[in-house]
Protein backbone atom coordinates (compact mmCIF):
# COMPACT_ATOMS: atom_id res chain seq x y z
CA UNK A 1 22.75 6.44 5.08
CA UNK A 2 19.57 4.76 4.50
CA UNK A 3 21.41 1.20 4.06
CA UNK A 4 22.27 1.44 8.23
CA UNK A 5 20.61 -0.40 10.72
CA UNK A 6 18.44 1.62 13.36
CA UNK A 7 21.56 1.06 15.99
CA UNK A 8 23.25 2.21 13.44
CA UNK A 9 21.36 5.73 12.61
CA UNK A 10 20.92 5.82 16.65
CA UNK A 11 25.43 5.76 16.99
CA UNK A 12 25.32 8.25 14.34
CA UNK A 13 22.72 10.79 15.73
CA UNK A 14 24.49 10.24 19.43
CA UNK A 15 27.86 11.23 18.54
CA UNK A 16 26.00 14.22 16.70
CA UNK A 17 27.32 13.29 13.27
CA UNK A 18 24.40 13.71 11.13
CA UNK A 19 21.28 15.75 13.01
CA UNK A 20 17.48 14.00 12.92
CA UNK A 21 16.66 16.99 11.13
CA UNK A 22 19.00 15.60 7.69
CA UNK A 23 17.84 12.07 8.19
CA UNK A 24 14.43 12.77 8.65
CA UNK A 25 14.56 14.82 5.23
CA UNK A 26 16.66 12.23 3.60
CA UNK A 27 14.54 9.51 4.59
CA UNK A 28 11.51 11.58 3.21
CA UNK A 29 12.78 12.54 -0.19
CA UNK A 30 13.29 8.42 -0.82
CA UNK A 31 9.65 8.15 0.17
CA UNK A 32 8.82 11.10 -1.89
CA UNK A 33 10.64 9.32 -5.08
CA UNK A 34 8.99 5.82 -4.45
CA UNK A 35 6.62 3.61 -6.54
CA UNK A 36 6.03 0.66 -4.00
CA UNK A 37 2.58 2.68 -2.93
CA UNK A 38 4.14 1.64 0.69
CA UNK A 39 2.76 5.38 2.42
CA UNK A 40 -0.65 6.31 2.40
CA UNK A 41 0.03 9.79 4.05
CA UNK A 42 3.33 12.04 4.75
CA UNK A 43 3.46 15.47 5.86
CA UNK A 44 6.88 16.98 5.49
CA UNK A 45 6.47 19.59 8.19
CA UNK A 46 4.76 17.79 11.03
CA UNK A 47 7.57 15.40 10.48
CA UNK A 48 10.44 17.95 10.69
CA UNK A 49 8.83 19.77 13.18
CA UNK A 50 9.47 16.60 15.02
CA UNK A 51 13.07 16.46 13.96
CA UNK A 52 13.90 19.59 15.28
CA UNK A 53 12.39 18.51 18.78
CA UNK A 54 14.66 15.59 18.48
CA UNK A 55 18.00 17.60 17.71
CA UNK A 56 16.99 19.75 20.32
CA UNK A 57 16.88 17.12 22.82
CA UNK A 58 20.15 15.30 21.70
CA UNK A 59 21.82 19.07 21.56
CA UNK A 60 20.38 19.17 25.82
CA UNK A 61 22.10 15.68 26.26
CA UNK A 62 18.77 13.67 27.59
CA UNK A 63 18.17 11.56 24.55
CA UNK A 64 16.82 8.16 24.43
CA UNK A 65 18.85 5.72 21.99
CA UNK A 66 15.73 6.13 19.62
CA UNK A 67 16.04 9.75 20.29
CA UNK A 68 15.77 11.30 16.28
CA UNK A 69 15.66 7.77 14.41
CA UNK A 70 12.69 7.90 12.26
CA UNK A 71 9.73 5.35 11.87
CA UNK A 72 6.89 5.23 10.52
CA UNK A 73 3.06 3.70 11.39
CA UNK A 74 0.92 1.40 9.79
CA UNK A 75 -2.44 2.84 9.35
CA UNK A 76 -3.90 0.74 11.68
CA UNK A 77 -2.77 2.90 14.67
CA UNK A 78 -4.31 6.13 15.06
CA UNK A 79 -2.11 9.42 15.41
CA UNK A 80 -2.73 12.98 15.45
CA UNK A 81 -1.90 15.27 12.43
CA UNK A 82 -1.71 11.84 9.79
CA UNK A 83 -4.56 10.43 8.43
CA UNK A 84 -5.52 7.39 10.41
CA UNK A 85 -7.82 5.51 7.78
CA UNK A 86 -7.10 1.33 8.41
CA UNK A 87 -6.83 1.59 4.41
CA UNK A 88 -10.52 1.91 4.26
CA UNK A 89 -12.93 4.28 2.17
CA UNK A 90 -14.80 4.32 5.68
CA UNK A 91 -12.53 6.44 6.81
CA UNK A 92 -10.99 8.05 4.26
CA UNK A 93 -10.04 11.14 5.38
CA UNK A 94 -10.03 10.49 8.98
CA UNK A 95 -7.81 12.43 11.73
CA UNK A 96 -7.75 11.27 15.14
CA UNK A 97 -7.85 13.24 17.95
CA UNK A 98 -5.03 11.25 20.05
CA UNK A 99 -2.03 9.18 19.59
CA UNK A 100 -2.38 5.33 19.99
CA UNK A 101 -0.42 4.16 23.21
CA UNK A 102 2.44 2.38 20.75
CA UNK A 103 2.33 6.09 18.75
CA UNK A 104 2.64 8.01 22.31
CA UNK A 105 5.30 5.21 23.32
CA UNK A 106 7.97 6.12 20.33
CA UNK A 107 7.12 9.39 20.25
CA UNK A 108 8.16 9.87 23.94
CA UNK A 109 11.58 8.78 23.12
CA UNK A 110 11.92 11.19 20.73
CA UNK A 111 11.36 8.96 17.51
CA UNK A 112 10.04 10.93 13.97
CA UNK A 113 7.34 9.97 12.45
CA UNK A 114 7.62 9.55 9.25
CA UNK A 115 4.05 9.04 7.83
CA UNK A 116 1.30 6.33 7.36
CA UNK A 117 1.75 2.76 5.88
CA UNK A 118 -0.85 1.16 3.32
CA UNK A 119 -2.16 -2.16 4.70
CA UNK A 120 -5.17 -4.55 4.01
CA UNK A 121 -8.23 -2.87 4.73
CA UNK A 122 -8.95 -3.40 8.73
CA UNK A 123 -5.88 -5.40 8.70
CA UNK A 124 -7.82 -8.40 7.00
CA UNK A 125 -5.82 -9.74 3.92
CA UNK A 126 -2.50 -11.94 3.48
CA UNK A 127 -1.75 -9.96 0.35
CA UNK A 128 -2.34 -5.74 0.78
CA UNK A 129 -4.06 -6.23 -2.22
CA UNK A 130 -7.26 -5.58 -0.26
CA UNK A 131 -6.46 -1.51 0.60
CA UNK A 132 -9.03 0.43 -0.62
CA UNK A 133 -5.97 2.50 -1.67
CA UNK A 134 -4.03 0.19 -3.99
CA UNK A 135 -1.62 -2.54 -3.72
CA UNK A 136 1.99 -2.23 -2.41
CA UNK A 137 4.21 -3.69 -4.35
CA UNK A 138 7.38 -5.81 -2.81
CA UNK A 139 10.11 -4.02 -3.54
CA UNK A 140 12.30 -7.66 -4.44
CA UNK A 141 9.80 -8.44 -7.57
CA UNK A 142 7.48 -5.49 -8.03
CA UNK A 143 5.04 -7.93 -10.13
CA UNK A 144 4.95 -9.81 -5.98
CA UNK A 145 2.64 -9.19 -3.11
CA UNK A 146 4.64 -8.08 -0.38
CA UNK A 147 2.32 -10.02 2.51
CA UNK A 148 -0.11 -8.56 4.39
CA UNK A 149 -2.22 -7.27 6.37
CA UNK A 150 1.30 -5.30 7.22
CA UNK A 151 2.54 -5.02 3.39
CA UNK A 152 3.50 -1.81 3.33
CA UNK A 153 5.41 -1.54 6.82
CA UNK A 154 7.63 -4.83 5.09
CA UNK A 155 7.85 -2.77 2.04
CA UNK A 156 9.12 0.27 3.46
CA UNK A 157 11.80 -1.74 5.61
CA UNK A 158 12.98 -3.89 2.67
CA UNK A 159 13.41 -0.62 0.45
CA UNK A 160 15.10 1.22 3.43
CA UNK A 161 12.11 4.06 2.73
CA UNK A 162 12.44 3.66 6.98
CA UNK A 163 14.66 2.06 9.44
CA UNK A 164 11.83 1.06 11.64
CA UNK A 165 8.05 0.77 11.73
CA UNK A 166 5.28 -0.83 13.45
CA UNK A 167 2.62 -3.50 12.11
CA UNK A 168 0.07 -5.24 13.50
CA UNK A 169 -0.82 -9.25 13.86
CA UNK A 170 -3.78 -10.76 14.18
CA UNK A 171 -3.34 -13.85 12.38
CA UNK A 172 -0.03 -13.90 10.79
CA UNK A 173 0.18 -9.69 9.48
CA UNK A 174 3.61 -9.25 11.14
CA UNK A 175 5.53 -12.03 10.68
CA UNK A 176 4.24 -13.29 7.11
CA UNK A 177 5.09 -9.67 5.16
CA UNK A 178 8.57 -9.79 7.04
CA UNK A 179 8.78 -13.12 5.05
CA UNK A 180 7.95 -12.11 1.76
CA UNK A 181 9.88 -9.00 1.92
CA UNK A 182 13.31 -10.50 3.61
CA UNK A 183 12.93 -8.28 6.86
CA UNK A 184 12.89 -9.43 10.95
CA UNK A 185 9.38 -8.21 12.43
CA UNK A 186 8.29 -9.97 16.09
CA UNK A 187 4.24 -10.77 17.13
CA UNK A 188 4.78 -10.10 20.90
CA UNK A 189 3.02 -12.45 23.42
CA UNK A 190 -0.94 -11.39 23.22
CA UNK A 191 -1.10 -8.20 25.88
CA UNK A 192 2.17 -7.64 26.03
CA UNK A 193 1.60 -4.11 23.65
CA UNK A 194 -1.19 -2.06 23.89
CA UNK A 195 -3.99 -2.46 21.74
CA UNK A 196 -5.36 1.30 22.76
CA UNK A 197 -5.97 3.66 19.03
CA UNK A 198 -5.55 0.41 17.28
CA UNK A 199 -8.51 -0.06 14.90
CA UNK A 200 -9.65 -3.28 15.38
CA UNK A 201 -10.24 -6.51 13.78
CA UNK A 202 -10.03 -9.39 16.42
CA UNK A 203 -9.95 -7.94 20.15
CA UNK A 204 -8.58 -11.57 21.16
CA UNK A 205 -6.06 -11.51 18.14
CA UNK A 206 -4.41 -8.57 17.44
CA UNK A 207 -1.38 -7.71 18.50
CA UNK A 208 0.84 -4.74 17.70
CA UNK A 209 4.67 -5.26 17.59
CA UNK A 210 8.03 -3.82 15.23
CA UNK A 211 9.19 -5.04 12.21
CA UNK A 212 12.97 -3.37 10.96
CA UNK A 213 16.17 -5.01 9.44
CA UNK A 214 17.75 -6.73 12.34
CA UNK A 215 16.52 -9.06 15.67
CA UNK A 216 18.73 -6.23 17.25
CA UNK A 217 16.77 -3.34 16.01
CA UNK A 218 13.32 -5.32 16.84
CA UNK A 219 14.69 -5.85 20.33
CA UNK A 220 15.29 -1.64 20.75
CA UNK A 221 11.52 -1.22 19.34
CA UNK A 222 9.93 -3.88 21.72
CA UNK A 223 11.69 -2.41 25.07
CA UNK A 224 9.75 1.18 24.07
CA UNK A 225 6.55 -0.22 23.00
CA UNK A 226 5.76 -2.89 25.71
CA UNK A 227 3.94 -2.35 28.88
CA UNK A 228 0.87 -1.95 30.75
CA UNK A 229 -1.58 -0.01 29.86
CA UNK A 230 -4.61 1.10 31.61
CA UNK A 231 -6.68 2.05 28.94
CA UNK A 232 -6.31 -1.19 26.97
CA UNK A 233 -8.38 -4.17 29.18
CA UNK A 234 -6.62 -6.38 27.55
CA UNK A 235 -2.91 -5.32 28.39
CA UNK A 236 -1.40 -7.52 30.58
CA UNK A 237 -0.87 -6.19 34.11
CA UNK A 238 2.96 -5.91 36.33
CA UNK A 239 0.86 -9.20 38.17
CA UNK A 240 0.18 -10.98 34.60
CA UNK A 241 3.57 -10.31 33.52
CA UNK A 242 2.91 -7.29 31.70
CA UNK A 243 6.28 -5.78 33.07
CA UNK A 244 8.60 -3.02 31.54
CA UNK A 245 12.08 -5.69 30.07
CA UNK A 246 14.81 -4.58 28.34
CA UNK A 247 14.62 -7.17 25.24
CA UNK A 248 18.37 -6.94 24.27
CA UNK A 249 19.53 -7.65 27.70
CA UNK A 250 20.11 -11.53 25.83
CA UNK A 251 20.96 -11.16 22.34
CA UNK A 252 24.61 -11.89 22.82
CA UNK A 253 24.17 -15.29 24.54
CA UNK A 254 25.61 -18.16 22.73
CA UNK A 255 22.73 -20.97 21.61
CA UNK A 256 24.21 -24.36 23.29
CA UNK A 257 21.95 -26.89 24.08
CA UNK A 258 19.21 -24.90 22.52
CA UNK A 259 16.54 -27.46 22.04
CA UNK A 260 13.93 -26.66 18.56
CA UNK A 261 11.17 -28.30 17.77
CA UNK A 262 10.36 -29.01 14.11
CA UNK A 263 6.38 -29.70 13.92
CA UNK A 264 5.92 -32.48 11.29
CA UNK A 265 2.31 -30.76 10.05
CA UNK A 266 4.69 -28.01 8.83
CA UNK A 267 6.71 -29.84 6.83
CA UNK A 268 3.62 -31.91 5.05
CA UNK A 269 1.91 -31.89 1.56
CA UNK A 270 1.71 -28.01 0.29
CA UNK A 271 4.96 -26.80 1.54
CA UNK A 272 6.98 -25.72 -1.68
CA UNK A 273 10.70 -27.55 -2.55
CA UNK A 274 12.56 -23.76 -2.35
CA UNK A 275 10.76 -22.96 0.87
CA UNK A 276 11.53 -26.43 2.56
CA UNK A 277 15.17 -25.62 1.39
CA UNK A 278 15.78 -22.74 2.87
CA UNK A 279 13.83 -23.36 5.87
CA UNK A 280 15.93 -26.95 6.35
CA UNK A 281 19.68 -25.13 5.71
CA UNK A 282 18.72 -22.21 8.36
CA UNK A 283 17.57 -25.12 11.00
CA UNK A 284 21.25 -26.28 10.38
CA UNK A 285 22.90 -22.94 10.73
CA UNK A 286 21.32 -23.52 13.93
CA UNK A 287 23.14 -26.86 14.79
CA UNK A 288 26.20 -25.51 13.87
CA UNK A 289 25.80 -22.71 16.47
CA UNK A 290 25.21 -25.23 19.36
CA UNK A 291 21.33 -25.99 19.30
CA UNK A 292 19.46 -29.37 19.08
CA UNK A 293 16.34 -30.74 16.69
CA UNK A 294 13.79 -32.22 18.32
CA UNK A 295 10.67 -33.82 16.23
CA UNK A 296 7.51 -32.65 17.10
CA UNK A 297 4.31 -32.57 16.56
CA UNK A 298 1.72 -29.75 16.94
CA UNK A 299 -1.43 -32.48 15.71
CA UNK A 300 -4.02 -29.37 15.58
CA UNK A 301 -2.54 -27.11 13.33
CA UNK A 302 -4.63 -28.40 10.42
CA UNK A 303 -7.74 -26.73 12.42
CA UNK A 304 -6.40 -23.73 13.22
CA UNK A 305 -7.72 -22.37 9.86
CA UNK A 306 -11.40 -22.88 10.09
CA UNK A 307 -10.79 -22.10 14.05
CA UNK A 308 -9.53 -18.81 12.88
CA UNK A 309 -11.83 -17.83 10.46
CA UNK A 310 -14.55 -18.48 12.56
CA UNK A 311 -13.14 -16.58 15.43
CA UNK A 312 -11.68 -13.64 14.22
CA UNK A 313 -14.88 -12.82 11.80
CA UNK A 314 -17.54 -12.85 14.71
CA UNK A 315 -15.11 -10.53 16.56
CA UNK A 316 -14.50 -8.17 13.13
CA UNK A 317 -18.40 -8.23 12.85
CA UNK A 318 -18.90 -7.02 16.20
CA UNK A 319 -15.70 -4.34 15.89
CA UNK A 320 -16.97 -2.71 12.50
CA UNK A 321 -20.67 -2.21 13.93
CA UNK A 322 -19.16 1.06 15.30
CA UNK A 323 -18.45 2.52 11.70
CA UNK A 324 -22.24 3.34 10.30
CA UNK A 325 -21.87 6.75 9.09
CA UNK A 326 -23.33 8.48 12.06
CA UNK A 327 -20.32 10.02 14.32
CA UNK A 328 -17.33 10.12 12.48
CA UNK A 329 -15.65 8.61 8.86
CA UNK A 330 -17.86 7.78 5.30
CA UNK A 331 -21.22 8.76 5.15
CA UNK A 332 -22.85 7.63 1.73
CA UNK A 333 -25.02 10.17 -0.32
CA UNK A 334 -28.61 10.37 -1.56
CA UNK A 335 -30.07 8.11 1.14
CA UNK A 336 -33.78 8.07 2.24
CA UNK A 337 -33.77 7.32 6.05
CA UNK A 338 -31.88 6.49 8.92
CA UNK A 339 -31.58 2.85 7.75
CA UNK A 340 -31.03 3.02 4.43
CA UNK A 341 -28.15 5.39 5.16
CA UNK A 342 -26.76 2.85 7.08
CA UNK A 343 -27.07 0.47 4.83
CA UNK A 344 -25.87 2.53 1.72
CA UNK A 345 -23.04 3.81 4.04
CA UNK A 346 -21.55 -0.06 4.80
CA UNK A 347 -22.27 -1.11 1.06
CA UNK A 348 -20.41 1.50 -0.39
CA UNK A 349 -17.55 1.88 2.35
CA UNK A 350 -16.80 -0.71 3.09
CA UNK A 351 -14.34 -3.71 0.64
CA UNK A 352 -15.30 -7.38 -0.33
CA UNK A 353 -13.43 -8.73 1.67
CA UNK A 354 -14.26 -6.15 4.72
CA UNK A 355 -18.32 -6.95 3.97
CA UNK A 356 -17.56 -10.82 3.27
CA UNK A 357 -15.70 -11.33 6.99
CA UNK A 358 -18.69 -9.39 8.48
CA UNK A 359 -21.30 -11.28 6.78
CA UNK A 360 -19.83 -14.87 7.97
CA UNK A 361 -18.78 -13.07 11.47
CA UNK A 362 -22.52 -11.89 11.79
CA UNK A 363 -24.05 -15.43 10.73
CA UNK A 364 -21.76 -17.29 13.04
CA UNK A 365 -22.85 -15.64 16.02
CA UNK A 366 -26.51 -16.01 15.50
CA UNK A 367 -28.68 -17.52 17.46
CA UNK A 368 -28.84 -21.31 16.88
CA UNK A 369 -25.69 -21.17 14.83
CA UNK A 370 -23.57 -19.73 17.61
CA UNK A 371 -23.14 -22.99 19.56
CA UNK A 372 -22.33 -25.05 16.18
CA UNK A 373 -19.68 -22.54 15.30
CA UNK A 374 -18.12 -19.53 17.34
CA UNK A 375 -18.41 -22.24 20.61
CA UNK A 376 -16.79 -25.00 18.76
CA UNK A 377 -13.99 -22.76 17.49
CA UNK A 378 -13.06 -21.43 20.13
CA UNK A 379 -12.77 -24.76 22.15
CA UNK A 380 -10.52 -25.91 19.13
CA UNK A 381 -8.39 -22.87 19.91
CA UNK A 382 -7.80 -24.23 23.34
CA UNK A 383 -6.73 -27.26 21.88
CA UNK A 384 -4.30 -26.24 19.69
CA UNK A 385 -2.71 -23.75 22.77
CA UNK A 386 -2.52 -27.29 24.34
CA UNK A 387 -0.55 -28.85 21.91
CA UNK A 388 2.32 -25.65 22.03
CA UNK A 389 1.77 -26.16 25.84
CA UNK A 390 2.77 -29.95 25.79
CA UNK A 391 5.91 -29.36 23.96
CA UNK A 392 6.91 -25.89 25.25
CA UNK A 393 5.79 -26.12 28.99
CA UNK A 394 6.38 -27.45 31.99
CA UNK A 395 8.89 -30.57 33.31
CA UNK A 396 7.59 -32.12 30.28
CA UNK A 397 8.87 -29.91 27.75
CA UNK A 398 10.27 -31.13 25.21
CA UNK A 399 12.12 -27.85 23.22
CA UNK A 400 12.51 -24.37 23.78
CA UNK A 401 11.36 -22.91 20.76
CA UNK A 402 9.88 -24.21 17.68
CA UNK A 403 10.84 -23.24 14.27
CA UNK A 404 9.59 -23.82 10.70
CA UNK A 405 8.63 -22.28 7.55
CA UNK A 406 5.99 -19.00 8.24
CA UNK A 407 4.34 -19.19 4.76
CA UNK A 408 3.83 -22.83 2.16
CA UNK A 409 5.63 -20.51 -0.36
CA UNK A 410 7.49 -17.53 -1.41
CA UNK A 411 5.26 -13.87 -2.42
CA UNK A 412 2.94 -14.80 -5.15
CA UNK A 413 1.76 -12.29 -8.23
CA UNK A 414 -0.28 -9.76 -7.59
CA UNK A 415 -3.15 -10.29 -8.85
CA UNK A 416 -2.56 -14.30 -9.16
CA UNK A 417 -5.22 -14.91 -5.75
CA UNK A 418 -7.31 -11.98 -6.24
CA UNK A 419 -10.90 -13.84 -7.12
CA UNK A 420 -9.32 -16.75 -4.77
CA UNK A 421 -10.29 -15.79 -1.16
CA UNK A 422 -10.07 -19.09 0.17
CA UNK A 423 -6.29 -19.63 -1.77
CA UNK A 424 -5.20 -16.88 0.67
CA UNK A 425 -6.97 -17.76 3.58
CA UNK A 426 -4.69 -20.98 3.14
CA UNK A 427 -1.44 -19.49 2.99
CA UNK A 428 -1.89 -18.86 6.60
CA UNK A 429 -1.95 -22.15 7.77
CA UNK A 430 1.70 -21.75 9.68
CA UNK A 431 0.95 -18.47 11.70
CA UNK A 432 -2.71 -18.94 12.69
CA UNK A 433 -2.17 -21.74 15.60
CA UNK A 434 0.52 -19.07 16.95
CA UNK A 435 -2.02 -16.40 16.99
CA UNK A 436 -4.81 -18.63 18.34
CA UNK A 437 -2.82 -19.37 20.89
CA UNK A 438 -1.42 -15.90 21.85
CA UNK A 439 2.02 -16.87 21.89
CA UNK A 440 5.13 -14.71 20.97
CA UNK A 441 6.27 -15.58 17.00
CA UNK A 442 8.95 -13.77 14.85
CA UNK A 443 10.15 -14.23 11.13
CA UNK A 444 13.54 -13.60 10.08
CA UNK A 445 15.06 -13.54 6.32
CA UNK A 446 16.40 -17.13 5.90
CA UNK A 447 17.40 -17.47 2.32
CA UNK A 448 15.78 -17.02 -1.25
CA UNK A 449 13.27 -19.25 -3.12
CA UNK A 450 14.33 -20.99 -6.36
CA UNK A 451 14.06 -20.89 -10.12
CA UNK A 452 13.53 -17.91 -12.72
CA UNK A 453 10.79 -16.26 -10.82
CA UNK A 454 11.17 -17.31 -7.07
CA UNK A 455 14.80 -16.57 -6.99
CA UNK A 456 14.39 -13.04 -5.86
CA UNK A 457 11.75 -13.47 -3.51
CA UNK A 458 12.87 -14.07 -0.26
CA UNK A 459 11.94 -16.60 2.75
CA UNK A 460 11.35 -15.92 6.29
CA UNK A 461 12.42 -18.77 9.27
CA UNK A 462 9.68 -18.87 12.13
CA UNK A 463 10.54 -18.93 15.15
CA UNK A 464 7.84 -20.04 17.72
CA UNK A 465 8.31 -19.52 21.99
CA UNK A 466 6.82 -19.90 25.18
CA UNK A 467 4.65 -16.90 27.04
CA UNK A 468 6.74 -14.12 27.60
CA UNK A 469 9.54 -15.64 25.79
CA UNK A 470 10.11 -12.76 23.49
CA UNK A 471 13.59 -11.98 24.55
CA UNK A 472 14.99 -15.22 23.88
CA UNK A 473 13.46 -15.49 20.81
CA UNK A 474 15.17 -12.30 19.94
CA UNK A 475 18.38 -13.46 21.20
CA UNK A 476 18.00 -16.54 18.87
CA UNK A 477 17.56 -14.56 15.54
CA UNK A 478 20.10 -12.30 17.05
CA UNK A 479 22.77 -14.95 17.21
CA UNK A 480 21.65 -16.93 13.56
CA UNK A 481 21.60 -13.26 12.27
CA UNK A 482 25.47 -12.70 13.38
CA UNK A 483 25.98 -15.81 11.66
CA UNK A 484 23.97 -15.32 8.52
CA UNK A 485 24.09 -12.60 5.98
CA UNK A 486 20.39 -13.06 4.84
CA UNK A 487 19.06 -9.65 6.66
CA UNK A 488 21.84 -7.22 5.20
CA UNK A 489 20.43 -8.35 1.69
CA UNK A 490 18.54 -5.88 -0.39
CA UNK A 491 16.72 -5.17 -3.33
CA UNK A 492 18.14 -4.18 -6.47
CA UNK A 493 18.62 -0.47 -6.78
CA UNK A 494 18.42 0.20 -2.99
């Protein structure tokens, strides 16, 4: 049961042969039985209490298609009933009083929630090593990282602990996880999901979207959790495109004269022989199905990581002022006044690499240093959405996607980059301009890397569009996925 696609569970609950009550209890007694550290929080009842709202509705006949298919959350977005703690100590045992708008979305078509997912504290890491929590472990190579910041939403796809679940991406969280752990996840164009009860990071970054086994499934998530939203400023209005789509309306539209673009920087010094491989045999799977390779190049991507980590740590600095021990979350113990419980509550509640992002986020954005660096970063940012612009847009255009490798290499040990911040900072280098940019990006399982250690760790295609392209991009992975048999692999023992 657990091996089935989401359309697959969704036929199956429609045509009443198994209730949402069975699979939500089988789904939860594989969680129950895992080692991956992949939940952070599951409450049995809350989730068949849900269940039995779901068979209810299906029994009435006025079920969505997600109507009983469970998912489950990563602990970025805020719910009611689980634990919503961003994998922090600061808020370690912290329940939120309302749903965030993607939670509210799923729930109101009937989807069970399944329970929390570990990630990188705040969302910052590549690795989920940084969870006050623990690591997650990839379920391919359990001695691997399974990606972060959204580790343990790949995790629980690629060990079928849930047919569907949400992650976040603010520079790469979505789509380089779904790499490492062989699983389709989309970052949707920036707005296009709300951002309302999701802890934040980067307010001009982050960007919630679905990660499951197929394009197909991703496509079923998106159409629920897109849309305008009132309460997020930054959601994209009906006028700014922000519309309600149906994302599968395309998937089954053949790929001639599909014209990719191949960026040279990604395909430069640091790239690894097994990734290259993979990525270069899935670009002509492509070929084969009709589509085009154009050269390209994207000159700025080399900036995008000192852009980024400029950027995204003056916003974090700014976001995590809120958490000082006063309203809600950690407060620290034995303190002597008002300031030195602040300061004892951050110290001690916050992670490295939580306090080191705020540190260079705070010294960035003072004064004097604020024109040197935030200002310069972010007019780097509008060059590199330039350079996607000059290929993608316009008359001009040269392609209609672009597609490379997400990550220079396959998972790495845990452990292996731990007292190497700057190692993983680097392993961004192929999502970051994406994210800069805010345009829509997906991975999807493209082959395996090589040797005695790298041969069961798997490698995720990128696949890069225009604004608002996210339907086409899904109808691309869609079509290389009904060609390919890379997504219907699994781990050993699954």
């Amino acid at each position: 049961m657990h091996t089935k696609t989401l359309k697959e569970l969704s036929a199956l609950l429609q045509s009443k042969e198994i209730s949402a009550t069975e699979l939500a209890t089988h789904y939860l007694d594989r969680i129950e039985a895992s080692d991956l550290n992949a939940f952070l929080h599951v409450d049995r009842q809350l989730t068949l209490a849900q269940a039995a709202d779901a068979d209810a509705r299906i029994a009435a006949g006025n079920a969505h298609a997600l109507t009983g298919v469970p998912v489950a959350h990563k602990d970025i977005f805020v719910t009611r009933g689980w634990r919503s703690t961003a994998g922090s100590k600061m808020l370690v045992d912290y329940v939120s009083p309302f749903d965030a708008t993607v939670v509210e979305k799923l729930h109101a078509t009937g989807m069970v929630h399944l329970g929390k997912l570990n990630c990188d504290e705040f969302a910052m890491g590549s690795s989920n090593e940084n969870s006050a929590f623990g690591a997650v472990k990839n379920p391919w190579d359990t001695s691997a990282v399974p990606g972060g910041s959204s580790g343990g939403s790949a995790a629980a796809i690629a060990a079928r602990l849930a047919p569907a679940v949400t992650g976040t991406d603010t520079g790469g969280s979505i789509r380089q996880p779904a790499s490492f752990c062989g699983i389709t996840g989309i970052k949707p164009t920036y707005g296009r999901v709300s951002r309302f009860g999701m802890i934040a990071f980067a307010s001009s970054l982050d960007q919630g979207g679905p990660m499951a086994q197929t394009a197909e499934d991703c496509a079923l998530l998106l159409s629920a959790m897109a849309g305008y939203d009132e309460r997020d400023s930054t959601s994209l209005t009906p006028e700014q495109g922000g519309v309600h789509e149906d994302f599968s309306r395309n998937l089954n539209e053949p790929l001639d004269g599909l014209r990719i673009g191949v960026p040279k920087e990604y395909f430069g010094e640091g790239l690894s022989a097994d990734v290259e491989s993979a990525v270069r045999a899935a670009l002509d799977q492509f070929v084969k199905l009709g589509a085009t390779l154009v050269d390209i190049s994207l000159p700025n991507t080399a900036l995008s990581i000192p852009a980024y980590y400029m950027i995204a740590p003056a916003e974090a600095s700014s976001n995590l002022s809120r958490f000082d021990g006063v309203r809600y979350g950690f407060r620290a113990e034995g303190y002597k006044d008002l300031q030195d419980m602040y300061r004892k509550t951050r110290a001690q509640g916050f992670g490295p690499e939580v306090q080191r992002r705020i540190m260079v986020g705070t010294y960035v954005l003072c004064h004097g240093y604020y024109d040197a660096y935030y200002v310069k970063a972010q007019k780097i940012r509008r060059l590199i959405a330039d350079d996607f612009a000059k290929v993608l847009s316009g008359p001009d255009a040269v392609c209609d996607v672009i597609m490379g490798p997400v990550a220079p290499t396959v998972a790495w040990d845990l452990g292996s980059k731990a007292d190497d911040p700057v190692a993983n900072y680097l392993a961004d280098i192929f999502t970051l301009s994406t994210s800069l940019a805010g345009l829509p990006g997906m991975s999807i399982p493209a082959g395996f890397g090589q040797g005695d250690k790298n041969a069961s760790r798997p490698v995720g295609l990128q696949i890069i569009g225009n604004y608002f392209a996210e339907a086409k991009l899904l109808n691309i992975a869609h079509q290389f996925q009904q060609a390919t048999d890379w997504h219907t692999r699994a781990p050993a023992g699954v």
